[in-house]
Protein backbone atom coordinates (compact mmCIF):
# COMPACT_ATOMS: atom_id res chain seq x y z
CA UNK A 1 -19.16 22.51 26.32
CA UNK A 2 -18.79 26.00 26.61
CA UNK A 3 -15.26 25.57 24.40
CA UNK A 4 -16.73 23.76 21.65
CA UNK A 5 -19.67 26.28 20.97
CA UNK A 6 -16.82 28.75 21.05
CA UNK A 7 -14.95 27.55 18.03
CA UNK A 8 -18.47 26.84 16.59
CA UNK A 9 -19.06 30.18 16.79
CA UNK A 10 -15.93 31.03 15.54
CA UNK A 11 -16.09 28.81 12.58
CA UNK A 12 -19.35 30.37 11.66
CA UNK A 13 -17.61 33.59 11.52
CA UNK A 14 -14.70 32.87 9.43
CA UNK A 15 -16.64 31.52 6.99
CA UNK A 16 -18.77 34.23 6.73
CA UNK A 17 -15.79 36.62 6.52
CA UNK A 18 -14.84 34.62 3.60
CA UNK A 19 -17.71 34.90 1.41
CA UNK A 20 -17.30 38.45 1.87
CA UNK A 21 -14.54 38.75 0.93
CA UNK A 22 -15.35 36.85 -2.80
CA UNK A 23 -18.29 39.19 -3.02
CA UNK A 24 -16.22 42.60 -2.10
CA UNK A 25 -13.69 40.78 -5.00
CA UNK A 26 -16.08 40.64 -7.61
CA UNK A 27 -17.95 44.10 -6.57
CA UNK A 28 -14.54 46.25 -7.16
CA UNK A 29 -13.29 44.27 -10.63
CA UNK A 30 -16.84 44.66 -12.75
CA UNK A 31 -17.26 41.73 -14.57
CA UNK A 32 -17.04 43.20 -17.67
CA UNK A 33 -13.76 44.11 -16.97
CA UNK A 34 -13.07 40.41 -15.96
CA UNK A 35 -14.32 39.11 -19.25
CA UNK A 36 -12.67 41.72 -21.49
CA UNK A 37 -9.42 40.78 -20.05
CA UNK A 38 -9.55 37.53 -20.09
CA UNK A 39 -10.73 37.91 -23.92
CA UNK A 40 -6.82 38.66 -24.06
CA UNK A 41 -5.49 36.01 -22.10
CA UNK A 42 -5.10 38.30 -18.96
CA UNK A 43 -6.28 38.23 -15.52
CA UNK A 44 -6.62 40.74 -12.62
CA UNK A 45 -3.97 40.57 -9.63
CA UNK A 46 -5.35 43.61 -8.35
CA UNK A 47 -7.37 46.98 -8.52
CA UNK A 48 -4.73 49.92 -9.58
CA UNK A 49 -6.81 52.91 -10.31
CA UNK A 50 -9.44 54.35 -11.40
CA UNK A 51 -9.94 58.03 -12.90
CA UNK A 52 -12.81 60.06 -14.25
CA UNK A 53 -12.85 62.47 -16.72
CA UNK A 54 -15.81 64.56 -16.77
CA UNK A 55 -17.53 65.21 -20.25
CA UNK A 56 -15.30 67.80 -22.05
CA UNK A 57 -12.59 67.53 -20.15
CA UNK A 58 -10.13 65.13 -22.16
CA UNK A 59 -8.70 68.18 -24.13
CA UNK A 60 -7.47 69.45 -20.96
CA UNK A 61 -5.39 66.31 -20.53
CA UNK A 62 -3.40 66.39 -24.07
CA UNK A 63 -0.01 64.61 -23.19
CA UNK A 64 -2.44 61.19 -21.51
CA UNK A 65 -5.11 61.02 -24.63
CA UNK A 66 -2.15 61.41 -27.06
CA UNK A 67 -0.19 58.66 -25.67
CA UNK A 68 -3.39 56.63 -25.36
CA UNK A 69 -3.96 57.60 -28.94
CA UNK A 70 -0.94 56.79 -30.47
CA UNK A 71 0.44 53.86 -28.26
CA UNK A 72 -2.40 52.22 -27.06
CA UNK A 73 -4.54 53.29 -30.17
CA UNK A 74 -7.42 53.79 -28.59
CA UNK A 75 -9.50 56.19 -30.38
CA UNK A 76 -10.75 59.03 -28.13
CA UNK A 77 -12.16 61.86 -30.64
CA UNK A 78 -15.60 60.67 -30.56
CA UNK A 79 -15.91 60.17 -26.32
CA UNK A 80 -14.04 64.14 -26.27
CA UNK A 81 -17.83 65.47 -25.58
CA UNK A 82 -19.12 62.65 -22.57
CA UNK A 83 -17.92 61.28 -19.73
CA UNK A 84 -14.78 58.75 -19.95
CA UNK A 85 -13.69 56.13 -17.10
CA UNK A 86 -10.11 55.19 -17.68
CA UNK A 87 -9.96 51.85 -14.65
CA UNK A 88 -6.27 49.90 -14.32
CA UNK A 89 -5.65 47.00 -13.06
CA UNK A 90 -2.24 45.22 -12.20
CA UNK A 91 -2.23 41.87 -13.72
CA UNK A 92 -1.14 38.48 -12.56
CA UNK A 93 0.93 38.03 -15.43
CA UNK A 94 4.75 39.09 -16.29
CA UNK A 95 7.36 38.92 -18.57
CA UNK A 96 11.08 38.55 -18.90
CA UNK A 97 11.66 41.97 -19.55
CA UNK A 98 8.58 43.30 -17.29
CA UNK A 99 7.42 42.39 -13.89
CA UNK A 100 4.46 44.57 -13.26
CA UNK A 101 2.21 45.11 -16.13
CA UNK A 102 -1.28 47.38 -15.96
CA UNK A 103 -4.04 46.86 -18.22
CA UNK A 104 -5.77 50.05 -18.16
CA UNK A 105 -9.89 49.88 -19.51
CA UNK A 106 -11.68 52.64 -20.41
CA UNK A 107 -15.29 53.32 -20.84
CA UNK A 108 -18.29 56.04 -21.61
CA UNK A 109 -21.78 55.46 -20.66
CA UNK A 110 -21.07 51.72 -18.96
CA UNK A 111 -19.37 50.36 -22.73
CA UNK A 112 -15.92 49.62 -22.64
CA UNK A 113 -14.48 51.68 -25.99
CA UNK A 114 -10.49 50.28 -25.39
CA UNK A 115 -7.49 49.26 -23.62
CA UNK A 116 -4.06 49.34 -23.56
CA UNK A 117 -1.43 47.74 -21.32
CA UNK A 118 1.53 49.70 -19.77
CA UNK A 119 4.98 47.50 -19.36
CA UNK A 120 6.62 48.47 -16.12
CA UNK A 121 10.14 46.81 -14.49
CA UNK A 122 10.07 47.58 -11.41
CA UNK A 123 13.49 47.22 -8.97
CA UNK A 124 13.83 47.30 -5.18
CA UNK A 125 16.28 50.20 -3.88
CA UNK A 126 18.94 49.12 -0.78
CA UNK A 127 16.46 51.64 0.86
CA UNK A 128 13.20 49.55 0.09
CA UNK A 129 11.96 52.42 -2.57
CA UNK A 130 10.58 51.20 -5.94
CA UNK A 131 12.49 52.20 -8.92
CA UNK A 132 10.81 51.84 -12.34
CA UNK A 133 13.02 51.29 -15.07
CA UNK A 134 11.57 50.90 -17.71
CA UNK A 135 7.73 51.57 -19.06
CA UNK A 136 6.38 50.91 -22.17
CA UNK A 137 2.34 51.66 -23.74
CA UNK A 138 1.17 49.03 -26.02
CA UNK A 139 -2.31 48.55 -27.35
CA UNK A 140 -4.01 45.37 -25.49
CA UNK A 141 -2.60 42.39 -26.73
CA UNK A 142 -3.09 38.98 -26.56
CA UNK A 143 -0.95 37.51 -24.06
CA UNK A 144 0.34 35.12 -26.39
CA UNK A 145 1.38 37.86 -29.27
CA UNK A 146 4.09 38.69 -26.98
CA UNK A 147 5.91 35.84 -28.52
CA UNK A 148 9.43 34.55 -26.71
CA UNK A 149 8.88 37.46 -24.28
CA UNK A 150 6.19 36.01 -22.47
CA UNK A 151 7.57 32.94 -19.94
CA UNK A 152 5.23 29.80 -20.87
């Protein structure tokens, strides 16, 4: 008797550890993010990073907001003065060429103003040690404008 209310109890615990877990899920993707990703055919492996610029403080990082500029084309002037979120996440998806890409969100005052996606190959080292080889900044596409690139 004393067994049985055991894995009862057990039970009960698991599957409370499991709805958890979906609710910790959803909490650290927003849902917005979710749904703006999925709007191009993409969906969220896992959380990457998330950075914070304060309000006047993209100027100071010239070499990022240029290349988000210019090969993400993601228009930044206007957000120079307020506060900017810049959130990645590594997707689920991959290519031929690429097998870890990052769609990277940003936002000002909780409204997403862009994305891009950054094209990574990454290769295991004898030693264990990740080697990227190659990396490439695109604006966010649509998964299927990557054409014969993208495995069906």
């Amino acid at each position: 008797m004393k067994l049985k209310l055991f894995f009862i109890f057990m039970l009960v615990i698991l599957v409370g550890c499991n709805e958890q877990k979906d609710e910790i899920v959803t909490e650290l993707h927003k849902e917005q993010h979710i749904n703006y990703l999925k709007d191009y055919g993409w969906s969220i492996d896992r959380f990457a990073s998330d950075f914070k610029y304060a309000a006047s403080s993209l100027e100071s990082f010239k070499s990022h907001v240029n290349d988000i500029e210019e090969l993400g084309q993601v228009d930044l002037a206007p957000y120079f003065d307020k506060e900017v979120i810049e959130t990645g996440y590594i997707l689920q998806e991959k290519t031929m060429t690429y097998n870890k890409i990052v769609g990277y969100i940003l936002e000002s005052d909780d409204e997403i103003i862009g994305g891009y996606l950054e094209f990574n190959h990454e290769a295991e080292q004898e030693d264990g040690t990740l080697e990227i080889d190659q990396t490439e900044i695109s604006p966010m596409l649509h998964r299927k404008e990557l054409g014969s690139n993208y495995p069906r």
